[in-house]
PDB file of N, CA and C in Angstrom:
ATOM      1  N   UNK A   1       0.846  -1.174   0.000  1.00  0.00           N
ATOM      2  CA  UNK A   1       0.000   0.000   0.000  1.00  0.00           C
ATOM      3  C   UNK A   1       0.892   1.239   0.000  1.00  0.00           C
ATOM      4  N   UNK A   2       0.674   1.846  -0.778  1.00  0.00           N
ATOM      5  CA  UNK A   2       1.351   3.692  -0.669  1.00  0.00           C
ATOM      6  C   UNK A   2       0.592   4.216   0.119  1.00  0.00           C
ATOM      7  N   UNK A   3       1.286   5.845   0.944  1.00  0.00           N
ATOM      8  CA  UNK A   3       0.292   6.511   1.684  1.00  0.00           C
ATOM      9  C   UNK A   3       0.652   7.510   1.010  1.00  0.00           C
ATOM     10  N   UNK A   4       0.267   8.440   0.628  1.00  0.00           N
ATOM     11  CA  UNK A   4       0.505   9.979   0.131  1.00  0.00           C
ATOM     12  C   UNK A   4      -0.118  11.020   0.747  1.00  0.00           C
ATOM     13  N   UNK A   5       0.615  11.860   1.590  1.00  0.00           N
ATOM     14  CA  UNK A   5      -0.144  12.482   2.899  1.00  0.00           C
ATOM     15  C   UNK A   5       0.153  13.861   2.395  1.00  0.00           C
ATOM     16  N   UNK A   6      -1.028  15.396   2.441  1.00  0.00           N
ATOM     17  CA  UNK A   6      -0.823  16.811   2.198  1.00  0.00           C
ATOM     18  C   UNK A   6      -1.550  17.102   3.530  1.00  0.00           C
ATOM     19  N   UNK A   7      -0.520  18.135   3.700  1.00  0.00           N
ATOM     20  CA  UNK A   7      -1.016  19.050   4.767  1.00  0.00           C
ATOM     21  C   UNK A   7      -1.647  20.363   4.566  1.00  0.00           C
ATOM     22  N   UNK A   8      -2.519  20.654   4.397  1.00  0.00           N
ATOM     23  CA  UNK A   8      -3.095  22.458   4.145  1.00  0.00           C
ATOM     24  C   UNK A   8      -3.466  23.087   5.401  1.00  0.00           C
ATOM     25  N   UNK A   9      -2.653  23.485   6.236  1.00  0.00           N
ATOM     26  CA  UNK A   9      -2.728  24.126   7.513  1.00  0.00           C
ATOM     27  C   UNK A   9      -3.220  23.366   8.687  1.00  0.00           C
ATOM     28  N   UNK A  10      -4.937  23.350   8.958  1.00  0.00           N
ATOM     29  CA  UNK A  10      -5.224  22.172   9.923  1.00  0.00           C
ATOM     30  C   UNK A  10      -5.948  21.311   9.181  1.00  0.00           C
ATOM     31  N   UNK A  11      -6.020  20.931   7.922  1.00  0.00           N
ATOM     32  CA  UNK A  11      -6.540  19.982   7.054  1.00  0.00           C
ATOM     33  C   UNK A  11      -5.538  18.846   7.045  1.00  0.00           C
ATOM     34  N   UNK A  12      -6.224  17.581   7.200  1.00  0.00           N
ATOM     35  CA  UNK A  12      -5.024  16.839   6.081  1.00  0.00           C
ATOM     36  C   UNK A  12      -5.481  15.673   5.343  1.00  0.00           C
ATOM     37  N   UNK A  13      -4.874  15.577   3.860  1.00  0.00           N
ATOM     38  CA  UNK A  13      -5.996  14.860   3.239  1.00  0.00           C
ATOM     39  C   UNK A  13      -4.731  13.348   2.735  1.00  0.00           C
ATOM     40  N   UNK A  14      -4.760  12.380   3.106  1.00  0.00           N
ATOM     41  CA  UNK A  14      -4.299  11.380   3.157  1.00  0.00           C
ATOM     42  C   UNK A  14      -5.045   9.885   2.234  1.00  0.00           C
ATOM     43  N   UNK A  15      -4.228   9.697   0.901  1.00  0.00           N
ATOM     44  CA  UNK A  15      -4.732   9.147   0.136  1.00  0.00           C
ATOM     45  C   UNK A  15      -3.595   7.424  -0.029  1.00  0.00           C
ATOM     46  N   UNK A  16      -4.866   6.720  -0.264  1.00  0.00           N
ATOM     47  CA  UNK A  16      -4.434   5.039  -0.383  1.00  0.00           C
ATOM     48  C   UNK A  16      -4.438   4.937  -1.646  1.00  0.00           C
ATOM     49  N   UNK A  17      -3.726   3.737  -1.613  1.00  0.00           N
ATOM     50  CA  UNK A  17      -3.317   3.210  -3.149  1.00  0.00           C
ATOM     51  C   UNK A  17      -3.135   1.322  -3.076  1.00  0.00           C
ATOM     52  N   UNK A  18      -3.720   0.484  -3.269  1.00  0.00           N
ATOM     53  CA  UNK A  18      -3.176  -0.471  -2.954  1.00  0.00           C
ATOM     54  C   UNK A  18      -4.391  -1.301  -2.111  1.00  0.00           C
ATOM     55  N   UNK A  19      -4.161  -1.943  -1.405  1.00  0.00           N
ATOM     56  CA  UNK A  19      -4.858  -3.081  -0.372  1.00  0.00           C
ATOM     57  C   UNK A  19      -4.448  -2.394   1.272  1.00  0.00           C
ATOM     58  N   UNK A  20      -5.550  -1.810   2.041  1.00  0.00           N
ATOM     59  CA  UNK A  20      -5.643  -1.706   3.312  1.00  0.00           C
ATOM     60  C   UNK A  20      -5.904  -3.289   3.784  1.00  0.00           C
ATOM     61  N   UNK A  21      -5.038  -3.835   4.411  1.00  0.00           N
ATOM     62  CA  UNK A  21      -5.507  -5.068   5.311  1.00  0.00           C
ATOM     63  C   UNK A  21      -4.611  -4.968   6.063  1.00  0.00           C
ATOM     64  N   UNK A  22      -4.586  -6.336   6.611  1.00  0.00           N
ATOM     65  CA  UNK A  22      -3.801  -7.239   8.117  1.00  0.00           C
ATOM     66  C   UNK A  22      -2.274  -6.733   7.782  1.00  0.00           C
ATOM     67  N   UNK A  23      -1.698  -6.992   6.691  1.00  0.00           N
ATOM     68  CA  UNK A  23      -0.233  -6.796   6.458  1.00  0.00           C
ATOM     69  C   UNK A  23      -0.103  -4.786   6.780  1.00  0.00           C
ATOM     70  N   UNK A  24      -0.963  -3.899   5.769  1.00  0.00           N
ATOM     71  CA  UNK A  24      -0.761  -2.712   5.894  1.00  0.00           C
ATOM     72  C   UNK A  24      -1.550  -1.442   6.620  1.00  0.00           C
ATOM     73  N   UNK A  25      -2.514  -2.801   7.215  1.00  0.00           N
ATOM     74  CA  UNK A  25      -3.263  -1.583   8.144  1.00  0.00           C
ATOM     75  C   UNK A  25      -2.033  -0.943   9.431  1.00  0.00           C
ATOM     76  N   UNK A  26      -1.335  -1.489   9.997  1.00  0.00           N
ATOM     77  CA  UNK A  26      -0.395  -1.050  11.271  1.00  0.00           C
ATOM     78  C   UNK A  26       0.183   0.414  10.455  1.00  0.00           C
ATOM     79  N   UNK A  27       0.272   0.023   9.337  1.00  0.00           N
ATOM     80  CA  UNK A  27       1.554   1.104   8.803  1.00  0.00           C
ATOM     81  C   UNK A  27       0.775   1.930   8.806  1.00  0.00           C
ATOM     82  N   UNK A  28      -0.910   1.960   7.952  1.00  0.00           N
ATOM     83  CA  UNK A  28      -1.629   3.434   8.106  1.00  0.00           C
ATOM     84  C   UNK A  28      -1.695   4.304   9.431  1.00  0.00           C
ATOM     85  N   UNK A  29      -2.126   3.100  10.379  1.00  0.00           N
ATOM     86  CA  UNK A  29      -2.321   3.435  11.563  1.00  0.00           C
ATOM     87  C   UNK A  29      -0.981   3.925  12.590  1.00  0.00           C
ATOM     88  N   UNK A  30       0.084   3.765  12.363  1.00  0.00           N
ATOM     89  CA  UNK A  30       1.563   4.513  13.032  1.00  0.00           C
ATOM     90  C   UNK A  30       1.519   5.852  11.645  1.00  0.00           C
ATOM     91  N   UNK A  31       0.835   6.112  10.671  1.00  0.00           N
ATOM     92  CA  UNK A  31       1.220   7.388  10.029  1.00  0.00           C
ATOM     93  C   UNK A  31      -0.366   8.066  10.649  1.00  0.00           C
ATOM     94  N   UNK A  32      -1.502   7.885  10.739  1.00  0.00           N
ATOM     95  CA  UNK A  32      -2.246   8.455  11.519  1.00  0.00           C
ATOM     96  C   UNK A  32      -2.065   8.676  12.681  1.00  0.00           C
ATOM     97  N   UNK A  33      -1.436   8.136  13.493  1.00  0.00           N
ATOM     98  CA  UNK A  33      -0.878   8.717  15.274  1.00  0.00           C
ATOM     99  C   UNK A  33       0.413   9.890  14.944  1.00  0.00           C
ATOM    100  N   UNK A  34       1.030  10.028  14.148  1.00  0.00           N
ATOM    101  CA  UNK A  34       2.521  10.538  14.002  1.00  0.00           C
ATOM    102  C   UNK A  34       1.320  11.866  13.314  1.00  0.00           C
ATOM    103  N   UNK A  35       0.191  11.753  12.652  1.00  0.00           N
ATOM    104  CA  UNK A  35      -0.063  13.407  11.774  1.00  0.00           C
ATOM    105  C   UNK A  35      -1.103  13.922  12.197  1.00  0.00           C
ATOM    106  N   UNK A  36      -2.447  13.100  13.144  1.00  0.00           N
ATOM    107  CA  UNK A  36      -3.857  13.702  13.596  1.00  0.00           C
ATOM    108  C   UNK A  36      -3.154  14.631  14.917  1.00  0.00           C
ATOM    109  N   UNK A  37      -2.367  14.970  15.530  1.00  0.00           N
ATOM    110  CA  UNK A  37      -2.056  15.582  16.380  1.00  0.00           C
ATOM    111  C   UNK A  37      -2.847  17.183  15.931  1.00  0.00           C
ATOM    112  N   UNK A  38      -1.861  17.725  14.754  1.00  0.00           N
ATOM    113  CA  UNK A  38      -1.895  18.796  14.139  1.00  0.00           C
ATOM    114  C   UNK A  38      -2.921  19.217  13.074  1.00  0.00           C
ATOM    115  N   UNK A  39      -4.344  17.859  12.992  1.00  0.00           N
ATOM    116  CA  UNK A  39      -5.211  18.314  12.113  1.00  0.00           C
ATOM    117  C   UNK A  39      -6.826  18.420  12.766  1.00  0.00           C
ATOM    118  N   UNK A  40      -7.419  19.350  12.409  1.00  0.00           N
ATOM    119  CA  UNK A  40      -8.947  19.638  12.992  1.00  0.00           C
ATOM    120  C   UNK A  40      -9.619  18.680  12.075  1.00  0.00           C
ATOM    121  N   UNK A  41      -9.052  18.669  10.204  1.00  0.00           N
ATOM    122  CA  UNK A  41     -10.183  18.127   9.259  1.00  0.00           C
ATOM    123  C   UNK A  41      -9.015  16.952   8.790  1.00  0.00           C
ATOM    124  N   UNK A  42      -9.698  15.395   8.916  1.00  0.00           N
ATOM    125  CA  UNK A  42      -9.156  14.912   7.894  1.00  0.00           C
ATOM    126  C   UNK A  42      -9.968  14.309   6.846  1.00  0.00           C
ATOM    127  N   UNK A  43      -9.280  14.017   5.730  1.00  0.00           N
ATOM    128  CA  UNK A  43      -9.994  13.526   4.297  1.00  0.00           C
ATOM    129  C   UNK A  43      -9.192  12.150   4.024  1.00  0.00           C
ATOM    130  N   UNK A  44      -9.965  11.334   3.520  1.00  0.00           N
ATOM    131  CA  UNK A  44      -8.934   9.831   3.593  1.00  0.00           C
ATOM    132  C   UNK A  44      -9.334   9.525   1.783  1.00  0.00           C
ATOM    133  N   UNK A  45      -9.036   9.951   0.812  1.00  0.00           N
ATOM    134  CA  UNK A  45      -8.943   9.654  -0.569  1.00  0.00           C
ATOM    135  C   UNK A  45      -8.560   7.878  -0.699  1.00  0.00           C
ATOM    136  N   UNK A  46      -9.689   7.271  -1.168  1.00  0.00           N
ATOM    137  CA  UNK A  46      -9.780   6.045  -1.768  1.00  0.00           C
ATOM    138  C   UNK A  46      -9.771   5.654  -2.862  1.00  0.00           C
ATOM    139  N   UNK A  47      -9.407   6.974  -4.073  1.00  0.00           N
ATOM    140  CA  UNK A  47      -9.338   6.664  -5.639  1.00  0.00           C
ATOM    141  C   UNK A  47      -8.733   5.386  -5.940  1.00  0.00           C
ATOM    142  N   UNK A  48      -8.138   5.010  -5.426  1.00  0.00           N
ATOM    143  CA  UNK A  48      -6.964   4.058  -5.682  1.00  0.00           C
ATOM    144  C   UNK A  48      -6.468   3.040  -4.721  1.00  0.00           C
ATOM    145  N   UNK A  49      -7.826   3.029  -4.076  1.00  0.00           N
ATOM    146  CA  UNK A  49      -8.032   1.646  -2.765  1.00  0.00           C
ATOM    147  C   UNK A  49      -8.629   0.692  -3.385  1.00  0.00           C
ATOM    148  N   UNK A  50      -8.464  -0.483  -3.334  1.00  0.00           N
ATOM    149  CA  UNK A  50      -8.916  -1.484  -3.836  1.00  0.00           C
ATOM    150  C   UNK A  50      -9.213  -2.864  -3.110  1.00  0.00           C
ATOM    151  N   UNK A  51      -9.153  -2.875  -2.306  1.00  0.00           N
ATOM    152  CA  UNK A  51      -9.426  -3.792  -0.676  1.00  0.00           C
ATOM    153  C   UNK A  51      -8.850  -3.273   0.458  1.00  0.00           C
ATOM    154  N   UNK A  52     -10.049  -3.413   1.144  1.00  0.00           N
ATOM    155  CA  UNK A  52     -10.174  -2.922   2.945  1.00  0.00           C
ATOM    156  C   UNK A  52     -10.502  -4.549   3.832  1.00  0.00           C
ATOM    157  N   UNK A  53      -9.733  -4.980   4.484  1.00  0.00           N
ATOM    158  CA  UNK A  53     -10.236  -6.097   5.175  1.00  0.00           C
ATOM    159  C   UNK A  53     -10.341  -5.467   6.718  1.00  0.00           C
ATOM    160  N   UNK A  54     -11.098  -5.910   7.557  1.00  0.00           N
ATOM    161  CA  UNK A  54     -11.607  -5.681   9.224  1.00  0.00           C
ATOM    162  C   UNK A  54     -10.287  -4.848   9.839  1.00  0.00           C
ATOM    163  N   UNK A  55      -9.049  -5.352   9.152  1.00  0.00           N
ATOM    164  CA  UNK A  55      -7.922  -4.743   9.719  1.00  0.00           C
ATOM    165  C   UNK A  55      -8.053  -3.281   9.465  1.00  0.00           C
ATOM    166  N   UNK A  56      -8.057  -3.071   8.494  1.00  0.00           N
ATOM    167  CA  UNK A  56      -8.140  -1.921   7.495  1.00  0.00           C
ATOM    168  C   UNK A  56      -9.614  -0.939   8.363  1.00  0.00           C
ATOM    169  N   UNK A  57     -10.642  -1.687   8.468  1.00  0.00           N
ATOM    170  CA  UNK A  57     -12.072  -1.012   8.863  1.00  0.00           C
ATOM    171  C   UNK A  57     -11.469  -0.703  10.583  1.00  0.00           C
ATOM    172  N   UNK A  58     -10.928  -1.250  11.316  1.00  0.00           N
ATOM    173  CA  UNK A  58     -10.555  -0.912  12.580  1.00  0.00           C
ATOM    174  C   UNK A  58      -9.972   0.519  13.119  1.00  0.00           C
ATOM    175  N   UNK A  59      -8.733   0.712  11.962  1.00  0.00           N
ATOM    176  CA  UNK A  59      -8.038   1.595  11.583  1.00  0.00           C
ATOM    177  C   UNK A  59      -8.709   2.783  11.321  1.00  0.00           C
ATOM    178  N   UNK A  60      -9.712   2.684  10.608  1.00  0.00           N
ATOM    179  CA  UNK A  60     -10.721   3.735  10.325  1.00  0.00           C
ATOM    180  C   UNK A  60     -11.592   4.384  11.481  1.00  0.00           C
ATOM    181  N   UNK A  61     -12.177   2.969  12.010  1.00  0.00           N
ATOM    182  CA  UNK A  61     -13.039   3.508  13.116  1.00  0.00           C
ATOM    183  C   UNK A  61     -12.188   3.996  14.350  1.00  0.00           C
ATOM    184  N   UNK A  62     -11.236   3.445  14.337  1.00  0.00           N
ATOM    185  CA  UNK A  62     -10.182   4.452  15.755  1.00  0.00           C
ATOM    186  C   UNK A  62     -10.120   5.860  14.981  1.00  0.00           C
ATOM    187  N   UNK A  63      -9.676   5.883  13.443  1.00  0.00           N
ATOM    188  CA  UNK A  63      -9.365   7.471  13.368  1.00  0.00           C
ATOM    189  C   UNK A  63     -10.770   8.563  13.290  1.00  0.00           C
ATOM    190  N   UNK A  64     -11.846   7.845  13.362  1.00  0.00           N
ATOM    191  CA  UNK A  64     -12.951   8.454  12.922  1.00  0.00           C
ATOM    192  C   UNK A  64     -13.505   8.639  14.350  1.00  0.00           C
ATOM    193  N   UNK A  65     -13.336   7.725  15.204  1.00  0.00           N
ATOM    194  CA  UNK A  65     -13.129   7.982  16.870  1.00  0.00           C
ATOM    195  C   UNK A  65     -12.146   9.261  17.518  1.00  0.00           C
ATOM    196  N   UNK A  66     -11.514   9.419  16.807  1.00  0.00           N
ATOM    197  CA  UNK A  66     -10.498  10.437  16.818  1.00  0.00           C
ATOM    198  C   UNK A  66     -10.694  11.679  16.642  1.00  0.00           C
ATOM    199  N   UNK A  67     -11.270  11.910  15.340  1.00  0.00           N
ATOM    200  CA  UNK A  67     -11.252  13.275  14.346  1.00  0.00           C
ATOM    201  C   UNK A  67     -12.991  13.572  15.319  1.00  0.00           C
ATOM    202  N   UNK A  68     -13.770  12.142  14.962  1.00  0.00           N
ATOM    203  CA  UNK A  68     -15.131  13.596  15.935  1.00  0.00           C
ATOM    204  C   UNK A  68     -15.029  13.809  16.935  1.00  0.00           C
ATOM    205  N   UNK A  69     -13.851  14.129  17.752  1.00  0.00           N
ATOM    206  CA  UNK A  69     -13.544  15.059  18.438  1.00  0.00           C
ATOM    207  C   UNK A  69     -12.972  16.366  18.167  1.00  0.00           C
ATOM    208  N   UNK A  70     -12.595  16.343  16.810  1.00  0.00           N
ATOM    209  CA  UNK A  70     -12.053  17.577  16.595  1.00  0.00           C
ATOM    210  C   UNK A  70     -13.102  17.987  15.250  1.00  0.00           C
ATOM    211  N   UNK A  71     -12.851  18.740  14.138  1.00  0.00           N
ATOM    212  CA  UNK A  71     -13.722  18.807  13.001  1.00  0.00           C
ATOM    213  C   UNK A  71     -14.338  17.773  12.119  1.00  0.00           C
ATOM    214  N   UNK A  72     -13.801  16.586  12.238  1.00  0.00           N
ATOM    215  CA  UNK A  72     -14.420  15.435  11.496  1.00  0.00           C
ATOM    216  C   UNK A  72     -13.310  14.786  10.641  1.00  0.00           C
ATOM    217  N   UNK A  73     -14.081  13.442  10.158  1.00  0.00           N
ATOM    218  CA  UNK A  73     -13.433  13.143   8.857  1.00  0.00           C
ATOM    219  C   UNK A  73     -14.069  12.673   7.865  1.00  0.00           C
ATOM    220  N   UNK A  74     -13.612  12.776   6.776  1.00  0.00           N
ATOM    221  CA  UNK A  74     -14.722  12.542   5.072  1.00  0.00           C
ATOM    222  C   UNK A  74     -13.783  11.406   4.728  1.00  0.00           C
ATOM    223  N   UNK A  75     -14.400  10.242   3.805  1.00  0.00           N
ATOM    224  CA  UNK A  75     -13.896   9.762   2.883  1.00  0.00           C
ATOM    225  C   UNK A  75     -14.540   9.285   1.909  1.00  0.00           C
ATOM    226  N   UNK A  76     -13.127  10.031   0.700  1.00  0.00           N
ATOM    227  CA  UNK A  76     -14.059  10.184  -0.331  1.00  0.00           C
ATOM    228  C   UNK A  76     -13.517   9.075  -1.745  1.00  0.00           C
ATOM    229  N   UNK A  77     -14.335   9.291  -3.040  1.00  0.00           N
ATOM    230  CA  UNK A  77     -14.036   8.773  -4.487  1.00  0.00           C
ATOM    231  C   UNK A  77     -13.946   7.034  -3.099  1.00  0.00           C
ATOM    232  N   UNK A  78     -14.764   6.460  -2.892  1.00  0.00           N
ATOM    233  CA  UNK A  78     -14.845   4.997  -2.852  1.00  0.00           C
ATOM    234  C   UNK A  78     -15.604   4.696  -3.666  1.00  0.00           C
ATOM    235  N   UNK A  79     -14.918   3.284  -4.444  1.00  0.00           N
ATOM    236  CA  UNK A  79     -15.257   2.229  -5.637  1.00  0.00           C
ATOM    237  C   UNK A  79     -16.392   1.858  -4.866  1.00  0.00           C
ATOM    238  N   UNK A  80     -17.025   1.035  -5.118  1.00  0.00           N
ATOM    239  CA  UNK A  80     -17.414  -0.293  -5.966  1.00  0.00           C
ATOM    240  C   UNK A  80     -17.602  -1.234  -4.280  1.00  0.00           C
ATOM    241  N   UNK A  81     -16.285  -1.980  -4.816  1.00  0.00           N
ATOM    242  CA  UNK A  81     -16.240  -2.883  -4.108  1.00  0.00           C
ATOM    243  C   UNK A  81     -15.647  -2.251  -2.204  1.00  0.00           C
ATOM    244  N   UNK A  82     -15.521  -1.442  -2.296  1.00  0.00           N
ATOM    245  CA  UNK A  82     -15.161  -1.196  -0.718  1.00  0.00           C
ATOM    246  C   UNK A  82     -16.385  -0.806  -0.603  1.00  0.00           C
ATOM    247  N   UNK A  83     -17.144   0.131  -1.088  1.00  0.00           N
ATOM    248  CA  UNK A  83     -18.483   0.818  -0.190  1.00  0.00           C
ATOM    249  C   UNK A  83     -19.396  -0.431   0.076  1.00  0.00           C
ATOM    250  N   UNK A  84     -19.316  -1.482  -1.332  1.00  0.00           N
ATOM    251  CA  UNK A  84     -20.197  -2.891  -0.655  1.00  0.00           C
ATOM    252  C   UNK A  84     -19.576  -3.223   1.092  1.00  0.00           C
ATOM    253  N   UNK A  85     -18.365  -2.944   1.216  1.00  0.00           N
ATOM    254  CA  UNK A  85     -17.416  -3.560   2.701  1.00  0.00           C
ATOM    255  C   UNK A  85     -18.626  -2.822   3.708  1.00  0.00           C
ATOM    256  N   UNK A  86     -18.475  -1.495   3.510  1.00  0.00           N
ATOM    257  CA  UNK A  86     -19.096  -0.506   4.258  1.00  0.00           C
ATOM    258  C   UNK A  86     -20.014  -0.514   4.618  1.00  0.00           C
ATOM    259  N   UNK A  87     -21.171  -0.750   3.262  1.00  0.00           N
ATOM    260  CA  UNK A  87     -22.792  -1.097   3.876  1.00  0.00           C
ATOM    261  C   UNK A  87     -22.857  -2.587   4.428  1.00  0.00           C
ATOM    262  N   UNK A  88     -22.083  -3.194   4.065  1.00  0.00           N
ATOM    263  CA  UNK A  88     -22.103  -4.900   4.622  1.00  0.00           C
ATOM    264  C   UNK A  88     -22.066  -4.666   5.874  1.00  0.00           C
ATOM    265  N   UNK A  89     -21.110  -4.236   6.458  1.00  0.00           N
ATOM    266  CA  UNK A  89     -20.745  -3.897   7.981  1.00  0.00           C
ATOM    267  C   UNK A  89     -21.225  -2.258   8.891  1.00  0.00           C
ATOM    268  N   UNK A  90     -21.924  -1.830   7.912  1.00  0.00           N
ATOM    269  CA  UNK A  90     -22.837  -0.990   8.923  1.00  0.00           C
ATOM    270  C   UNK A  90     -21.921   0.770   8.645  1.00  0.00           C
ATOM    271  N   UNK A  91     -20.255   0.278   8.487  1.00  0.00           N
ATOM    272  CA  UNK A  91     -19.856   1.862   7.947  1.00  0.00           C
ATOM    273  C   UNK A  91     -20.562   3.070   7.606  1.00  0.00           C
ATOM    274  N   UNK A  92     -21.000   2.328   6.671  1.00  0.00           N
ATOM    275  CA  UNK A  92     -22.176   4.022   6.376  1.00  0.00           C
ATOM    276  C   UNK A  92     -22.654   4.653   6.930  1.00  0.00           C
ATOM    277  N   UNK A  93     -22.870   4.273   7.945  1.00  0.00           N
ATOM    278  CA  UNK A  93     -24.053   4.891   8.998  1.00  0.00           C
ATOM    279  C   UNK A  93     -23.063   5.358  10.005  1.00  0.00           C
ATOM    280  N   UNK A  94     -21.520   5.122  10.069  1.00  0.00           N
ATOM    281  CA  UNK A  94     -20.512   5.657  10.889  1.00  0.00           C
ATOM    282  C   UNK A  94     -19.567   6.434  10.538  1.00  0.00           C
ATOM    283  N   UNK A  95     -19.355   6.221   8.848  1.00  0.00           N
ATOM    284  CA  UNK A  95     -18.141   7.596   7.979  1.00  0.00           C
ATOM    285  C   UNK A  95     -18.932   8.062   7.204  1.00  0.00           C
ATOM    286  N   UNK A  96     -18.608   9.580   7.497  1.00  0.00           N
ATOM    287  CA  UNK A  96     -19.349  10.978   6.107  1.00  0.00           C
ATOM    288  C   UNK A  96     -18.570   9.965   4.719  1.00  0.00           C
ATOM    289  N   UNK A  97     -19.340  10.005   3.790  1.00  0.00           N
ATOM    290  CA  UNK A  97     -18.327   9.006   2.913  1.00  0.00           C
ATOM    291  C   UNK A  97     -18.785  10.411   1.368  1.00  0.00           C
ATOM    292  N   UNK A  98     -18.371  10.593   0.591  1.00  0.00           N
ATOM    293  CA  UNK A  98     -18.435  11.212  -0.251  1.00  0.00           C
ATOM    294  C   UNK A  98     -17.782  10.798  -1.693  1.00  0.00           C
TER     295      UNK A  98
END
């Protein structure tokens, strides 16, 4: 998985590429503790996500546990086959998804 992370002041919009699972969810999750310090808004870009396994959905719900404490978080451009992950397991009803 690639991470490609921009900062725009207290924004930060952090985009996947690749397979979120068991092998690369830790890595998202040590670059989300090292950058939500310094952000009110984050944006998690999925153009280029292509599998999320429970590992991957965990990761999310800690950072989304996270951010609504501060301004929120969006994630956006999800395919296909992850938003099926999402409504399968109830997501939708827990990430602004766009």
């Amino acid at each position: 998985m690639t991470i490609t992370k921009k900062q725009n002041g207290n924004a930060l919009e952090i985009a996947l590429e690749g397979r979120l699972d068991t092998m690369t969810a830790p890595e998202l999750e040590v670059e989300l503790n090292g950058s939500l310090d310094g952000a009110e808004i984050l944006t998690l870009d999925f153009t280029d996500l292509s599998y999320i396994s429970s590992a991957g959905l965990r990761v999310l719900l800690a950072a989304e546990k996270r951010m609504g404490k501060k301004g929120g978080m969006t994630v956006t451009h999800v395919g296909e086959a992850i938003m099926e992950i999402f409504e399968v397991t109830g997501f939708t009803d827990i990430l602004t998804i766009e």
